[in-house]
C-alpha atoms as a PDB file:
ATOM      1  CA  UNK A   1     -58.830  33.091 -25.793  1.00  0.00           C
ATOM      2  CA  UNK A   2     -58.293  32.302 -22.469  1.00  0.00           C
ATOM      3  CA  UNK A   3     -54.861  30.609 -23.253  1.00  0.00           C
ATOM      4  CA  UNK A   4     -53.781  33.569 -25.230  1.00  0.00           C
ATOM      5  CA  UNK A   5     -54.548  35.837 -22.504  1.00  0.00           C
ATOM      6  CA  UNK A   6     -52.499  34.004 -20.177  1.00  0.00           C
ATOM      7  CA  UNK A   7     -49.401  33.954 -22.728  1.00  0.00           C
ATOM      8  CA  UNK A   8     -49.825  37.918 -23.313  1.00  0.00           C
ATOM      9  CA  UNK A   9     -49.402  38.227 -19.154  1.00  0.00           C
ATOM     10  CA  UNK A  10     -46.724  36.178 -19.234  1.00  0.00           C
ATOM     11  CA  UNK A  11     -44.664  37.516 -22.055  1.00  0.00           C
ATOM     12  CA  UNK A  12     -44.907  40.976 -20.416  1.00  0.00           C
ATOM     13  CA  UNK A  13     -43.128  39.879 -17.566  1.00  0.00           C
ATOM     14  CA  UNK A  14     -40.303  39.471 -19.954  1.00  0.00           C
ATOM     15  CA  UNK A  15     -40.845  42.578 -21.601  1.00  0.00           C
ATOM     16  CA  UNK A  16     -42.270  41.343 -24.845  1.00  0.00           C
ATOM     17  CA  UNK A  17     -45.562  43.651 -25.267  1.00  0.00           C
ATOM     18  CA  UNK A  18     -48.395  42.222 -27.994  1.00  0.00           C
ATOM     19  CA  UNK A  19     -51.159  44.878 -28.629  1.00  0.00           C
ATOM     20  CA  UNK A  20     -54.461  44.095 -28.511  1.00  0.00           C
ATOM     21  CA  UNK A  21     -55.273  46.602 -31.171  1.00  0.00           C
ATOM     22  CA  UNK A  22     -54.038  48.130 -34.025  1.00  0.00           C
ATOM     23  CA  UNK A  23     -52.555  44.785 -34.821  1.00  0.00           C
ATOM     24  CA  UNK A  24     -52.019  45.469 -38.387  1.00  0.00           C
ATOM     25  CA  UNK A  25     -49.788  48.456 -37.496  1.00  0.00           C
ATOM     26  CA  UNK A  26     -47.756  45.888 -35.291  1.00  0.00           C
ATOM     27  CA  UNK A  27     -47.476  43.519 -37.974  1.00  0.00           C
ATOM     28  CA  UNK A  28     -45.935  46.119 -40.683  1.00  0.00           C
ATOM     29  CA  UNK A  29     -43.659  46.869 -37.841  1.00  0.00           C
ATOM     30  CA  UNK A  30     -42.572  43.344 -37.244  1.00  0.00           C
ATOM     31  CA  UNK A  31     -41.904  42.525 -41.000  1.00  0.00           C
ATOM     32  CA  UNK A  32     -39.899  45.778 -41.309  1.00  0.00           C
ATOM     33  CA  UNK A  33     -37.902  44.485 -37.878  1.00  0.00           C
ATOM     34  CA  UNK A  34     -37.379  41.283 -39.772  1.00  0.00           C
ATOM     35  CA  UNK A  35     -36.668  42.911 -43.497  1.00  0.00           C
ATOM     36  CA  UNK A  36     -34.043  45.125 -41.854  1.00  0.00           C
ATOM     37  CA  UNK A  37     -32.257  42.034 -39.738  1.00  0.00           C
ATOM     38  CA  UNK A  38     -32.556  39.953 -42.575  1.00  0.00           C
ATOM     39  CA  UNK A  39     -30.469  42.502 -44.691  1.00  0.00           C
ATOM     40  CA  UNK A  40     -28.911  40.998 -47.460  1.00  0.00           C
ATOM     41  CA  UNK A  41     -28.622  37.538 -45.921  1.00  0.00           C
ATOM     42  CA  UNK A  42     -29.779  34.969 -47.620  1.00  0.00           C
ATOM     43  CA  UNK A  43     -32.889  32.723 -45.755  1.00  0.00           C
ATOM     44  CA  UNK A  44     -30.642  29.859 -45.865  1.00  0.00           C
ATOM     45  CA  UNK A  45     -28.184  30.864 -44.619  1.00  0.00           C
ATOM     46  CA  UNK A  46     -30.441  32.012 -40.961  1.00  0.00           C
ATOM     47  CA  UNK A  47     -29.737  28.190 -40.149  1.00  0.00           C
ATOM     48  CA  UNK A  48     -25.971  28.927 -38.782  1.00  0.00           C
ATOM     49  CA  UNK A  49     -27.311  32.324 -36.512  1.00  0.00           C
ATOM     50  CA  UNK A  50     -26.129  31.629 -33.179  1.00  0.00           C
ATOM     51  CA  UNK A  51     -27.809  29.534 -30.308  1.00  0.00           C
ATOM     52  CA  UNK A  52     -29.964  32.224 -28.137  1.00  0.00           C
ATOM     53  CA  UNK A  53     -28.704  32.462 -24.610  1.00  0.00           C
ATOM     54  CA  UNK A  54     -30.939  34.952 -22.933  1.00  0.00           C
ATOM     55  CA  UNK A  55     -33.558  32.796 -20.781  1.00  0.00           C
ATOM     56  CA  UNK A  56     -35.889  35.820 -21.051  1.00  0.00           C
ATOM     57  CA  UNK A  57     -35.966  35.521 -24.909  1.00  0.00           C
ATOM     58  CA  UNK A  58     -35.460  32.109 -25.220  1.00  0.00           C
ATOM     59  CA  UNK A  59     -38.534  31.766 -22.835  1.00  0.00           C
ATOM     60  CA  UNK A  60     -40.249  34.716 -24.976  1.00  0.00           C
ATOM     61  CA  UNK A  61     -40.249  32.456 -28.469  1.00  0.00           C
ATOM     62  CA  UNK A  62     -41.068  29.453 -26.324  1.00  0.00           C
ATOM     63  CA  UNK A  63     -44.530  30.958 -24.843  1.00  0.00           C
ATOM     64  CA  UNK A  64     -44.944  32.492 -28.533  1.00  0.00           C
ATOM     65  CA  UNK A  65     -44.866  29.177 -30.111  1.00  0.00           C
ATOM     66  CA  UNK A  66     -47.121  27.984 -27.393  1.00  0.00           C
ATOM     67  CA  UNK A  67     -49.766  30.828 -28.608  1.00  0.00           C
ATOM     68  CA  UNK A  68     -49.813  30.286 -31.885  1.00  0.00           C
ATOM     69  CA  UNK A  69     -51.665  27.282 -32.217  1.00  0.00           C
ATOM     70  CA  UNK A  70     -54.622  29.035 -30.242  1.00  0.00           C
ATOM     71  CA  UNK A  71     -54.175  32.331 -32.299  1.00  0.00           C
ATOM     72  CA  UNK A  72     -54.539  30.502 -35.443  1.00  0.00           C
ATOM     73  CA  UNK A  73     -58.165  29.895 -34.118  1.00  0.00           C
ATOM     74  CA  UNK A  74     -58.938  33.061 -32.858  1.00  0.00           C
ATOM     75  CA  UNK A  75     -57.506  36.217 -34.767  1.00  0.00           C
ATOM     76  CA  UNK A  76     -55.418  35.728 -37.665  1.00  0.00           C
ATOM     77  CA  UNK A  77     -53.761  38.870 -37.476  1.00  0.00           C
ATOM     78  CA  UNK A  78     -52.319  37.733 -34.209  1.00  0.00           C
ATOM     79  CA  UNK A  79     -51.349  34.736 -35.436  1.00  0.00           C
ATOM     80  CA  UNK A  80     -49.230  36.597 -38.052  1.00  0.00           C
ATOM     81  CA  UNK A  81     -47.583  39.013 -35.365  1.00  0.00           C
ATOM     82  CA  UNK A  82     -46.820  36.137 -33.600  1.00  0.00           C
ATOM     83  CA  UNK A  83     -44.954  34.591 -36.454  1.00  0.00           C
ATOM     84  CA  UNK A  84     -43.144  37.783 -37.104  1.00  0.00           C
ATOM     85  CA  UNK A  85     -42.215  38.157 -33.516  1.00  0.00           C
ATOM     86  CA  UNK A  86     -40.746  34.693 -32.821  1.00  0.00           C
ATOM     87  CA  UNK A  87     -38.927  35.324 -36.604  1.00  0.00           C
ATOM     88  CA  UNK A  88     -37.926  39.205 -34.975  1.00  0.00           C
ATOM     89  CA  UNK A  89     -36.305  37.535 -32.049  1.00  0.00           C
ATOM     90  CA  UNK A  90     -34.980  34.619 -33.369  1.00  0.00           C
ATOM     91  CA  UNK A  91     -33.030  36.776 -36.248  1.00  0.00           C
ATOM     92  CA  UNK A  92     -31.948  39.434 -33.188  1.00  0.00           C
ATOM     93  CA  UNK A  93     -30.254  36.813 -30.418  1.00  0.00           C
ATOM     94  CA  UNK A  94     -30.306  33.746 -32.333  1.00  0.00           C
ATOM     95  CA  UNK A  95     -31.715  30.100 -32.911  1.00  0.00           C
ATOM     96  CA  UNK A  96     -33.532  27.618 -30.531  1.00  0.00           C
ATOM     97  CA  UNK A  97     -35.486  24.523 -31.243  1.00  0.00           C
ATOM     98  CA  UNK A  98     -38.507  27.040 -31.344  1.00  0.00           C
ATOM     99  CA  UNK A  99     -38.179  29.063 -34.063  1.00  0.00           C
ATOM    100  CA  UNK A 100     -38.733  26.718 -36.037  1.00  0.00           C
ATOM    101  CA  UNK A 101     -42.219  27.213 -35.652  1.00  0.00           C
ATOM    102  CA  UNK A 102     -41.386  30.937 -36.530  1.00  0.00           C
ATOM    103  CA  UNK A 103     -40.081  30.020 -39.399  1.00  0.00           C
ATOM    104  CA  UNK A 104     -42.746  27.906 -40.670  1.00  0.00           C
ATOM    105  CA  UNK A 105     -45.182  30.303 -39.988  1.00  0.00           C
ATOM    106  CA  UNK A 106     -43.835  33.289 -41.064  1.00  0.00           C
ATOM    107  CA  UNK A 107     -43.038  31.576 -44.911  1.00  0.00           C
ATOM    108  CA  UNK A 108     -47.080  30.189 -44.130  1.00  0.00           C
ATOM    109  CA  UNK A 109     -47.950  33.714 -43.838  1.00  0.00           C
ATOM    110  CA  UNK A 110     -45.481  34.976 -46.841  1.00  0.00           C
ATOM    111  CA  UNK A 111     -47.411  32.607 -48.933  1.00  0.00           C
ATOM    112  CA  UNK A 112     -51.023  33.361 -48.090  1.00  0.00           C
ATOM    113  CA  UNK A 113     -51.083  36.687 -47.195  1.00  0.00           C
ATOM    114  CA  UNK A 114     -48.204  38.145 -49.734  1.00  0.00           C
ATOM    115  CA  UNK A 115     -48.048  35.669 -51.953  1.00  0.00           C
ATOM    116  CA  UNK A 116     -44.762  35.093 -51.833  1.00  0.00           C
ATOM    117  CA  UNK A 117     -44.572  31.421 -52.694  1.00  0.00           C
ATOM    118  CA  UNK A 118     -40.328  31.117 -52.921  1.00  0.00           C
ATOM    119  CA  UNK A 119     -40.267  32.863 -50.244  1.00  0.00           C
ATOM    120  CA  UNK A 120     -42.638  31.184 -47.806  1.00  0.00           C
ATOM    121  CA  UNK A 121     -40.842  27.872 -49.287  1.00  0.00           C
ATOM    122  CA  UNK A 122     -37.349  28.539 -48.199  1.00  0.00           C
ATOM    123  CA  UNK A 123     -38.873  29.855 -44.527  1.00  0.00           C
ATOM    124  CA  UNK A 124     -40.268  26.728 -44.346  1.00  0.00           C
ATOM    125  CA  UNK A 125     -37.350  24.355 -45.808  1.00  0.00           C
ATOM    126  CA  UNK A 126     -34.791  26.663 -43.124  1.00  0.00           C
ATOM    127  CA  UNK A 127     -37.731  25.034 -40.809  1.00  0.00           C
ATOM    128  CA  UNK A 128     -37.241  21.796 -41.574  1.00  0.00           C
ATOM    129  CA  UNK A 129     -33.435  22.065 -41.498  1.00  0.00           C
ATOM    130  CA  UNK A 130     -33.358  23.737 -37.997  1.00  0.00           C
ATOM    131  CA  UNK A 131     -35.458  21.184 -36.490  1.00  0.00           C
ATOM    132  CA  UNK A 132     -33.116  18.202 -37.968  1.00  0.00           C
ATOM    133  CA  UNK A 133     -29.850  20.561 -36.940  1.00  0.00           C
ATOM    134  CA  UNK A 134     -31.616  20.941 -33.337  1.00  0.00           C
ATOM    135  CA  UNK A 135     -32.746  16.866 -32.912  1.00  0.00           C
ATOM    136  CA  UNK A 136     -36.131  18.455 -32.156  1.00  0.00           C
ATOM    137  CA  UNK A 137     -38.727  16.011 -33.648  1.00  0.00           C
ATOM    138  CA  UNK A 138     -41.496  18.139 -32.256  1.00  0.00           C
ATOM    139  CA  UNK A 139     -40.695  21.264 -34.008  1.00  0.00           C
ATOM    140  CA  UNK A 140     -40.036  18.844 -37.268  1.00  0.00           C
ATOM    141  CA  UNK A 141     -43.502  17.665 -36.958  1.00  0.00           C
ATOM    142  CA  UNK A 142     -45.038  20.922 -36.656  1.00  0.00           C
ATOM    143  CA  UNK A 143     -42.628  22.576 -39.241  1.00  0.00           C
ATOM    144  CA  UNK A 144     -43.412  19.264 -41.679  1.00  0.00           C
ATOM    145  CA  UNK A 145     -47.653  20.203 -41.180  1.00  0.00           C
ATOM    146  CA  UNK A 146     -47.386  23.823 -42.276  1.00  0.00           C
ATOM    147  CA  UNK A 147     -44.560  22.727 -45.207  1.00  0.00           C
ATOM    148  CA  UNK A 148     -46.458  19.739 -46.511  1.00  0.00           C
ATOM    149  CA  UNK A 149     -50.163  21.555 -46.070  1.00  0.00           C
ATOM    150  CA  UNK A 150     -49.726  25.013 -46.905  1.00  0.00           C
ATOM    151  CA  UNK A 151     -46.756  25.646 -48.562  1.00  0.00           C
ATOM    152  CA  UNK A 152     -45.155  22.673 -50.712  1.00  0.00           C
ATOM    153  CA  UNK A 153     -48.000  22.514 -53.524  1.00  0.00           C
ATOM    154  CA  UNK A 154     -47.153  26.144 -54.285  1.00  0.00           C
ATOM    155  CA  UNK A 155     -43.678  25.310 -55.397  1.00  0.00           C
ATOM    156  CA  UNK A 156     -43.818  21.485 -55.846  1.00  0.00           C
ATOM    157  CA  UNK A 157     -45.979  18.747 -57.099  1.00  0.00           C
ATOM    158  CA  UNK A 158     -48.779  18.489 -54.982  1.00  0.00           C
ATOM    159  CA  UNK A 159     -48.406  14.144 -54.662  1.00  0.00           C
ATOM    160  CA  UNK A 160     -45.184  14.739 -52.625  1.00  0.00           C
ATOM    161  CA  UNK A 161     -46.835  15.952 -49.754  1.00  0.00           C
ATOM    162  CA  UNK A 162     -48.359  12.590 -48.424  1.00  0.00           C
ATOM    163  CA  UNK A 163     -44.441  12.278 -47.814  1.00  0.00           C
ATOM    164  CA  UNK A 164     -43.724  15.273 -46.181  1.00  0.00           C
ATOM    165  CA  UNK A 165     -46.842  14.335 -43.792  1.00  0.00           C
ATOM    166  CA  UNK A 166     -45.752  10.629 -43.072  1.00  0.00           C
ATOM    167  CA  UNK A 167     -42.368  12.061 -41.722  1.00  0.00           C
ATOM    168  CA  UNK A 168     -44.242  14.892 -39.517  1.00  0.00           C
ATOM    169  CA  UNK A 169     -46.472  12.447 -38.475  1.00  0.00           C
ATOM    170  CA  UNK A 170     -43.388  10.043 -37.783  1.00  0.00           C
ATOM    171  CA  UNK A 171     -41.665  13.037 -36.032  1.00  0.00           C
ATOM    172  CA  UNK A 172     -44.534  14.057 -33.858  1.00  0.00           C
ATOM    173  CA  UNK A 173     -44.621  10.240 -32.460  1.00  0.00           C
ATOM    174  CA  UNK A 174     -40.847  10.487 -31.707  1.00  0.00           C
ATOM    175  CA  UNK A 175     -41.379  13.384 -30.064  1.00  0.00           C
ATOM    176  CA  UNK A 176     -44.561  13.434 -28.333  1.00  0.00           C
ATOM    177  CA  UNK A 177     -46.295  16.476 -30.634  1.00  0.00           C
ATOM    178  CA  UNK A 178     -49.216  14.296 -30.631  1.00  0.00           C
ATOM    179  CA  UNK A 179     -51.442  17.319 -31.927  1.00  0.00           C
ATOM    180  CA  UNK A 180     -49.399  18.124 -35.128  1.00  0.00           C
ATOM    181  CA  UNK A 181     -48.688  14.474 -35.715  1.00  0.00           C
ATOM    182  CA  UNK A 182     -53.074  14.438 -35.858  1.00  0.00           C
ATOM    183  CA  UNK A 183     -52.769  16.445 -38.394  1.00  0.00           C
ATOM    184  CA  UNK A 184     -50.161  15.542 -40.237  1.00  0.00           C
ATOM    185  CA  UNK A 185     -51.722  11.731 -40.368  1.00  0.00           C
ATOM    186  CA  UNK A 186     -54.964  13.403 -41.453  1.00  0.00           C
ATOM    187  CA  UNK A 187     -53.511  15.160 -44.834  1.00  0.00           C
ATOM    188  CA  UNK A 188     -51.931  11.766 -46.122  1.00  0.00           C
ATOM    189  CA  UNK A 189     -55.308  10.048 -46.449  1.00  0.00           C
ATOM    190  CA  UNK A 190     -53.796   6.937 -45.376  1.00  0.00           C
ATOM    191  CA  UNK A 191     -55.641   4.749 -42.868  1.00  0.00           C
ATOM    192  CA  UNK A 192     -53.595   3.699 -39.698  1.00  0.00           C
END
């Protein structure tokens, strides 16, 4: 809590506001943002959006995907306006490294909140992409945890995941995302 406290103070000194109530109201909001950005644009093709520029945003999605590891454990509904709001920004001045954890979690959230299985699936797989386009094994490993865990069984056989996780898990080694590459290592049920 205290960590997501800190990361609300600091993304209002760049002007990004996150309520502390009425959080479902913010959410709508954010989807509708993204809905209306997305257009008629197709997910895949969100992998050739420019490279963001604007320190203040590009610091903005950084601090987001910072917080969402801690919001997972603390409010859910946070968690999912966080998604949304790195997705919002990301689809507004363009790509870094970091939205990739938008991405995952925002097709995460399509899948287990909306259901939404194709479409959580291709948020994800633009995920995966990005990170490889980017050379950010970090963001692969954490993009290959929510893609191999929470998503991939919905659209794929479930025994393909154990390689989805060794290549997170390979990726977080490579580059240092030691606490995704836990978890990744975890959902392969291999012993190393």
């Amino acid at each position: 809590e205290e960590a997501i406290g800190t990361g609300i103070k600091a993304l209002s000194l760049l002007g990004i506001e996150l309520p502390e109530i009425e959080l479902e109201k913010a959410i709508n909001q954010e989807i509708s943002i993204i809905n209306n950005n997305l257009g008629d644009r197709s997910i895949e093709s969100l992998i050739d959006l420019q490279i963001m520029t604007d320190p203040a945003k590009k610091q903005a999605v950084k601090l987001l995907s910072y917080m969402a590891g801690p919001a997972y454990y603390t409010s859910k509904k946070l968690f999912c306006l966080i998604a949304g709001k790195i997705v919002s920004l990301s689809l507004k001045y363009g790509n870094i490294s970091e939205s990739c954890t938008g991405y995952s979690m925002y097709g995460m959230i399509n899948n287990s909140v909306f259901g939404n299985y194709k479409t959580g699936y291709d948020f994800n797989l633009l995920a995966i992409k990005l990170s490889e386009k980017f050379r950010a094994p970090a963001q692969r490993c954490i993009a290959s945890n929510i893609f191999g865990n929470f998503i991939f069984h919905w659209v794929k056989p479930v025994k393909e995941k154990t390689t989805i996780n060794l290549e997170g898990y390979r990726a977080g080694l490579e580059g240092g995302q030691m606490e995704f590459a836990g978890y990744c290592l975890c959902h392969t049920g291999e012993d190393y």
